[in-house]
C-alpha atoms as a PDB file:
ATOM      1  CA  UNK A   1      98.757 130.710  35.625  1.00  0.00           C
ATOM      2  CA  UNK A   2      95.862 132.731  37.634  1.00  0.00           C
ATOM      3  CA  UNK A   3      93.312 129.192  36.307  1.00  0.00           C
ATOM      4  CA  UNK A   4      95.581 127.189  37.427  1.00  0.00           C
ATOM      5  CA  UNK A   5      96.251 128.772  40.777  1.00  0.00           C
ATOM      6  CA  UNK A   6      92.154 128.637  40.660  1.00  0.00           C
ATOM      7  CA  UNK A   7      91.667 124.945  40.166  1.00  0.00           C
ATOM      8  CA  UNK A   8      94.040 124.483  42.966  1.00  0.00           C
ATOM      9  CA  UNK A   9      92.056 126.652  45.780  1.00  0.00           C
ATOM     10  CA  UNK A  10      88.892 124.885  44.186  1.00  0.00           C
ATOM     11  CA  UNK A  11      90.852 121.564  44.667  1.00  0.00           C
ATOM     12  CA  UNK A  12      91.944 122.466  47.867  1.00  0.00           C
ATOM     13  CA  UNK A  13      88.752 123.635  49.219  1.00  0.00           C
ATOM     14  CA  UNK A  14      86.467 120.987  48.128  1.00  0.00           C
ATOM     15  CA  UNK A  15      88.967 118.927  49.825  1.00  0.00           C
ATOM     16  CA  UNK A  16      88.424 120.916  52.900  1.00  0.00           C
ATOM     17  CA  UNK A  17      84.877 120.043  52.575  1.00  0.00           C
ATOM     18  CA  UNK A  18      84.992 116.549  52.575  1.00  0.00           C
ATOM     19  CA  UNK A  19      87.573 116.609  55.605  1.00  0.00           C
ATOM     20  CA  UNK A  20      84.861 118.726  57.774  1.00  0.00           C
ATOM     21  CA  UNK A  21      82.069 116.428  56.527  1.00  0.00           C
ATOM     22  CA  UNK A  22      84.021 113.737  57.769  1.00  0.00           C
ATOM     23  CA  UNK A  23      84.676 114.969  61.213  1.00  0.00           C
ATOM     24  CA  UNK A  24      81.235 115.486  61.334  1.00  0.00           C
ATOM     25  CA  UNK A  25      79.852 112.300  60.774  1.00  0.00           C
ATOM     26  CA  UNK A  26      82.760 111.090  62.789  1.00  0.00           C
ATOM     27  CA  UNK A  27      81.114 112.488  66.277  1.00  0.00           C
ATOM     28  CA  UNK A  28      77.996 109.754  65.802  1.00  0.00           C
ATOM     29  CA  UNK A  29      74.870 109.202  67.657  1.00  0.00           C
ATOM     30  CA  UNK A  30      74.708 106.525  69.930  1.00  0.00           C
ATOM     31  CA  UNK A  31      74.049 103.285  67.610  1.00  0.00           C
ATOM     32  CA  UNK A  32      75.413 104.455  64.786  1.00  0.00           C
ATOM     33  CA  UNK A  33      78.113 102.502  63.080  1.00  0.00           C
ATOM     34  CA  UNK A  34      81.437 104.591  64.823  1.00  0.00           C
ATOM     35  CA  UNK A  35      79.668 103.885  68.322  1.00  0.00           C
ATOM     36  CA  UNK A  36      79.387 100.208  67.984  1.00  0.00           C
ATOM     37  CA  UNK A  37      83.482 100.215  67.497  1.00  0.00           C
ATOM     38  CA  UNK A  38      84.153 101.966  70.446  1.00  0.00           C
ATOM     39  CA  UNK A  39      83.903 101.009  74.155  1.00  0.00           C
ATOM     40  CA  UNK A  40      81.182 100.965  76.306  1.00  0.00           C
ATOM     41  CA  UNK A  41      82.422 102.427  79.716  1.00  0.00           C
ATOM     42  CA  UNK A  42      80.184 101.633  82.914  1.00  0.00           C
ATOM     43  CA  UNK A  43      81.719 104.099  85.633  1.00  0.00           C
ATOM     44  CA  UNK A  44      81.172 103.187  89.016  1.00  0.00           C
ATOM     45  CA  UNK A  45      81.704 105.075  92.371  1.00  0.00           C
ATOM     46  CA  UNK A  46      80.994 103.967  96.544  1.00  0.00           C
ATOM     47  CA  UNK A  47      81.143 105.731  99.145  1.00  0.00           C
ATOM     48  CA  UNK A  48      80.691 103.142 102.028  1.00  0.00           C
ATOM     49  CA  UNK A  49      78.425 103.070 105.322  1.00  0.00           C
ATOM     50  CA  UNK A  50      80.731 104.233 108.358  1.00  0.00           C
ATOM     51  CA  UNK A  51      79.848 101.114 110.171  1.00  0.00           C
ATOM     52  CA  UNK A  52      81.271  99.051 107.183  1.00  0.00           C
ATOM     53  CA  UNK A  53      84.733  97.825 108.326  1.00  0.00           C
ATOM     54  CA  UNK A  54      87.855  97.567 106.093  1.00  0.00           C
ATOM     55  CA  UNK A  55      87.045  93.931 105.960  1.00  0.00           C
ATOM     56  CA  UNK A  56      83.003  93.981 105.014  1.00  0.00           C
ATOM     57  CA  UNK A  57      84.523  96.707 102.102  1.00  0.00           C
ATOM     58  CA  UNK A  58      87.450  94.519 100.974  1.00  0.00           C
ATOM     59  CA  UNK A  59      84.432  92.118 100.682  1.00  0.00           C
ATOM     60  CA  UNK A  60      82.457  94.205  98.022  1.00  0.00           C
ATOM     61  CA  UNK A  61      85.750  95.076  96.228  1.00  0.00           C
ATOM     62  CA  UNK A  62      86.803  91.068  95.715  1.00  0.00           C
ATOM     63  CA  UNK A  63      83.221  90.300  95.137  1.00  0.00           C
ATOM     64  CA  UNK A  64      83.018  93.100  92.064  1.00  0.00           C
ATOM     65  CA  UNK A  65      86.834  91.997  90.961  1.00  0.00           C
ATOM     66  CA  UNK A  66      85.388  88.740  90.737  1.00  0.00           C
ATOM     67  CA  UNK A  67      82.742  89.838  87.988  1.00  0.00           C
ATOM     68  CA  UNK A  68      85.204  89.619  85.180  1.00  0.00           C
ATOM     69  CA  UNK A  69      85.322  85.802  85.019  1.00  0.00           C
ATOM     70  CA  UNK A  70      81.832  85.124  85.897  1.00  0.00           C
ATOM     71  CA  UNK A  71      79.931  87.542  83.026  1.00  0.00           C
ATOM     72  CA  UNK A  72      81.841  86.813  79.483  1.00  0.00           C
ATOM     73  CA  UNK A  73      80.211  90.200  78.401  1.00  0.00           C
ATOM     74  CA  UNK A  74      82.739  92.432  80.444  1.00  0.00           C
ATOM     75  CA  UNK A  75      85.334  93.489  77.864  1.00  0.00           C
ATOM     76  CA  UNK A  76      87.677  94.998  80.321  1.00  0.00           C
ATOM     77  CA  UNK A  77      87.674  96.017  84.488  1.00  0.00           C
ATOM     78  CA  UNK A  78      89.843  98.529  86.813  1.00  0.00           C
ATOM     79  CA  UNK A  79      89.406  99.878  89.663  1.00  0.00           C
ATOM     80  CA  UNK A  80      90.880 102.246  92.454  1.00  0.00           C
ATOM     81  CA  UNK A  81      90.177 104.113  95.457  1.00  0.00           C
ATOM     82  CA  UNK A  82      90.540 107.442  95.461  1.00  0.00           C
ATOM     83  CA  UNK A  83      93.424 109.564  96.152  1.00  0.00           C
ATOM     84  CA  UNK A  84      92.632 112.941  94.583  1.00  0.00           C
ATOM     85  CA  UNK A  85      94.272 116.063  96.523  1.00  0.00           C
ATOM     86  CA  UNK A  86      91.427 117.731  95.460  1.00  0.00           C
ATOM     87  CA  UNK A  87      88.578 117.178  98.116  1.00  0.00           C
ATOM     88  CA  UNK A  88      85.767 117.002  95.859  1.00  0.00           C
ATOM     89  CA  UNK A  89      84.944 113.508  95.547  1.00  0.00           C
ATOM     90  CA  UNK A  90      81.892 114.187  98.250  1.00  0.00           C
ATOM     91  CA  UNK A  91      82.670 110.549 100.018  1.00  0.00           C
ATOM     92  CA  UNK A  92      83.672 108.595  97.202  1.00  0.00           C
ATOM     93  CA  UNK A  93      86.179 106.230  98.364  1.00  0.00           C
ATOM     94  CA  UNK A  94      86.203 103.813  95.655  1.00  0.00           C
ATOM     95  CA  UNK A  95      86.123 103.516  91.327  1.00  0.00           C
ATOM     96  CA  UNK A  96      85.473 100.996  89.187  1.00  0.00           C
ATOM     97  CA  UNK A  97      85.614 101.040  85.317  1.00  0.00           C
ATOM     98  CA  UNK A  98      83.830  98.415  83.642  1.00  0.00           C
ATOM     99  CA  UNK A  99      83.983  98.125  79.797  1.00  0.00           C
ATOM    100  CA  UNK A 100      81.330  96.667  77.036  1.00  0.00           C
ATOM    101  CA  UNK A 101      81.724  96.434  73.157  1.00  0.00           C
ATOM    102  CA  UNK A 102      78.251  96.911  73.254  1.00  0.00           C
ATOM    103  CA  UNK A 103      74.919  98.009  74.683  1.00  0.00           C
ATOM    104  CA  UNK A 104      73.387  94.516  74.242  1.00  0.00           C
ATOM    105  CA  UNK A 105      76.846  93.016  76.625  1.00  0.00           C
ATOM    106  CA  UNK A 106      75.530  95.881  78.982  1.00  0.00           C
ATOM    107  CA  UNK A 107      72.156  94.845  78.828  1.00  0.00           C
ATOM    108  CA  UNK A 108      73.264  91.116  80.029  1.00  0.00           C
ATOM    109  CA  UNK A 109      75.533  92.349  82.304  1.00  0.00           C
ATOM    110  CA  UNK A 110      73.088  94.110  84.470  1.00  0.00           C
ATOM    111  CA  UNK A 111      70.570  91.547  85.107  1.00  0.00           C
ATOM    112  CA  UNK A 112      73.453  88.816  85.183  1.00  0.00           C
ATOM    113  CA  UNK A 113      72.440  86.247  88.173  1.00  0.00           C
ATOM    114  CA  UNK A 114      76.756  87.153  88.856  1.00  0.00           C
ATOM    115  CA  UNK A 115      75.627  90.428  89.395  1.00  0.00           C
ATOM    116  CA  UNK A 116      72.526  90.289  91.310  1.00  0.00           C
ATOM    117  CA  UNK A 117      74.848  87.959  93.440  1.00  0.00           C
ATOM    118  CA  UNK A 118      77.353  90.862  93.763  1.00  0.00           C
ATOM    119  CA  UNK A 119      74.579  93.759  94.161  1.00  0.00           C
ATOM    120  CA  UNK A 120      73.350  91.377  97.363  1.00  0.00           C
ATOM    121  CA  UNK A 121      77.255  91.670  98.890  1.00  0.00           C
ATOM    122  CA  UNK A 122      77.175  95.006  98.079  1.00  0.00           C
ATOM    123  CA  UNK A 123      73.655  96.662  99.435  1.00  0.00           C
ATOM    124  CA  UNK A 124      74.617  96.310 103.103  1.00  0.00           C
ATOM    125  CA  UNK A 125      77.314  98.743 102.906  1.00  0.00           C
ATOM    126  CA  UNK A 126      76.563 100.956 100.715  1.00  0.00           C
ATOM    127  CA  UNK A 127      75.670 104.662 101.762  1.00  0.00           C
ATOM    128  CA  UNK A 128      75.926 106.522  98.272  1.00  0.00           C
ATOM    129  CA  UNK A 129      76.205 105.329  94.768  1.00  0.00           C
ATOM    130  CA  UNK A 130      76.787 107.107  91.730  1.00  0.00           C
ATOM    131  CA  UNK A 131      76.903 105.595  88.068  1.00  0.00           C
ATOM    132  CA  UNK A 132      77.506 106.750  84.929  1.00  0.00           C
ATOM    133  CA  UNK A 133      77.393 105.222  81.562  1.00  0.00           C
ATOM    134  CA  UNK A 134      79.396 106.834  78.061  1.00  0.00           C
ATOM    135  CA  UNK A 135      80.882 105.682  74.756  1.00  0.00           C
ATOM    136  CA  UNK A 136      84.735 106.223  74.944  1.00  0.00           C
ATOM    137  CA  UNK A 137      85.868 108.676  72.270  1.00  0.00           C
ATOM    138  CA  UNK A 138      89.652 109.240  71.467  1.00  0.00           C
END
């Protein structure tokens, strides 16, 4: 009974093992295999120029909702403008999610003539930028 009751907890906890060493090798490094199935998020966030009117801003939004169907490398788009209770976001009026299956769609995203085009609509109104770039993980 007491050797059976033995293999069991040995059972158990070399099963335990393998579950942690799983987990582990579940949180990747960038490139690894589990990173190259996720999704590429490219956060994006304005704050505007005070001389900019609602018209020169509803400019730059069409202009980046537009980038969807010009660059094939965009897997997915949202955006918003911000509504938080909070008072933190410092300016920030507006956000925009874009989404890659990859570094290399970033890559041709960023230099995209589409996007240079967009950057050019953009530049006049712009008073603050900020940008940040992470693999999604569920």
């Amino acid at each position: 009974m007491k050797t059976n009751l033995r293999r069991r907890c040995t059972a158990l906890t070399a099963l335990a093992l393998l579950a942690v060493a799983g987990m582990m090798t579940a949180d990747a490094e960038p490139g690894s295999e589990k990173m190259e199935k996720g999704t590429l998020r490219h956060v994006v966030m304005f704050k505007f120029k005070d001389s900019s009117s609602d018209s020169d801003v509803q400019s730059v939004v069409d202009a980046f909702r537009a980038l969807p169907k010009r660059i094939p490398e965009i897997a997915d788009f949202e955006y918003g403008t911000n509504n938080s209770p909070e008072g933190l976001n410092e300016g920030l009026t507006h956000c925009f999610l874009v989404s890659f299956k990859s570094e290399e769609d970033r890559e041709k995203y960023l230099p995209h003539p589409a996007h240079k085009e967009f950057v050019g609509v953009l530049k006049p109104h712009l008073d603050k930028v900020v940008v940040i770039d992470y693999w999604a993980d569920k």
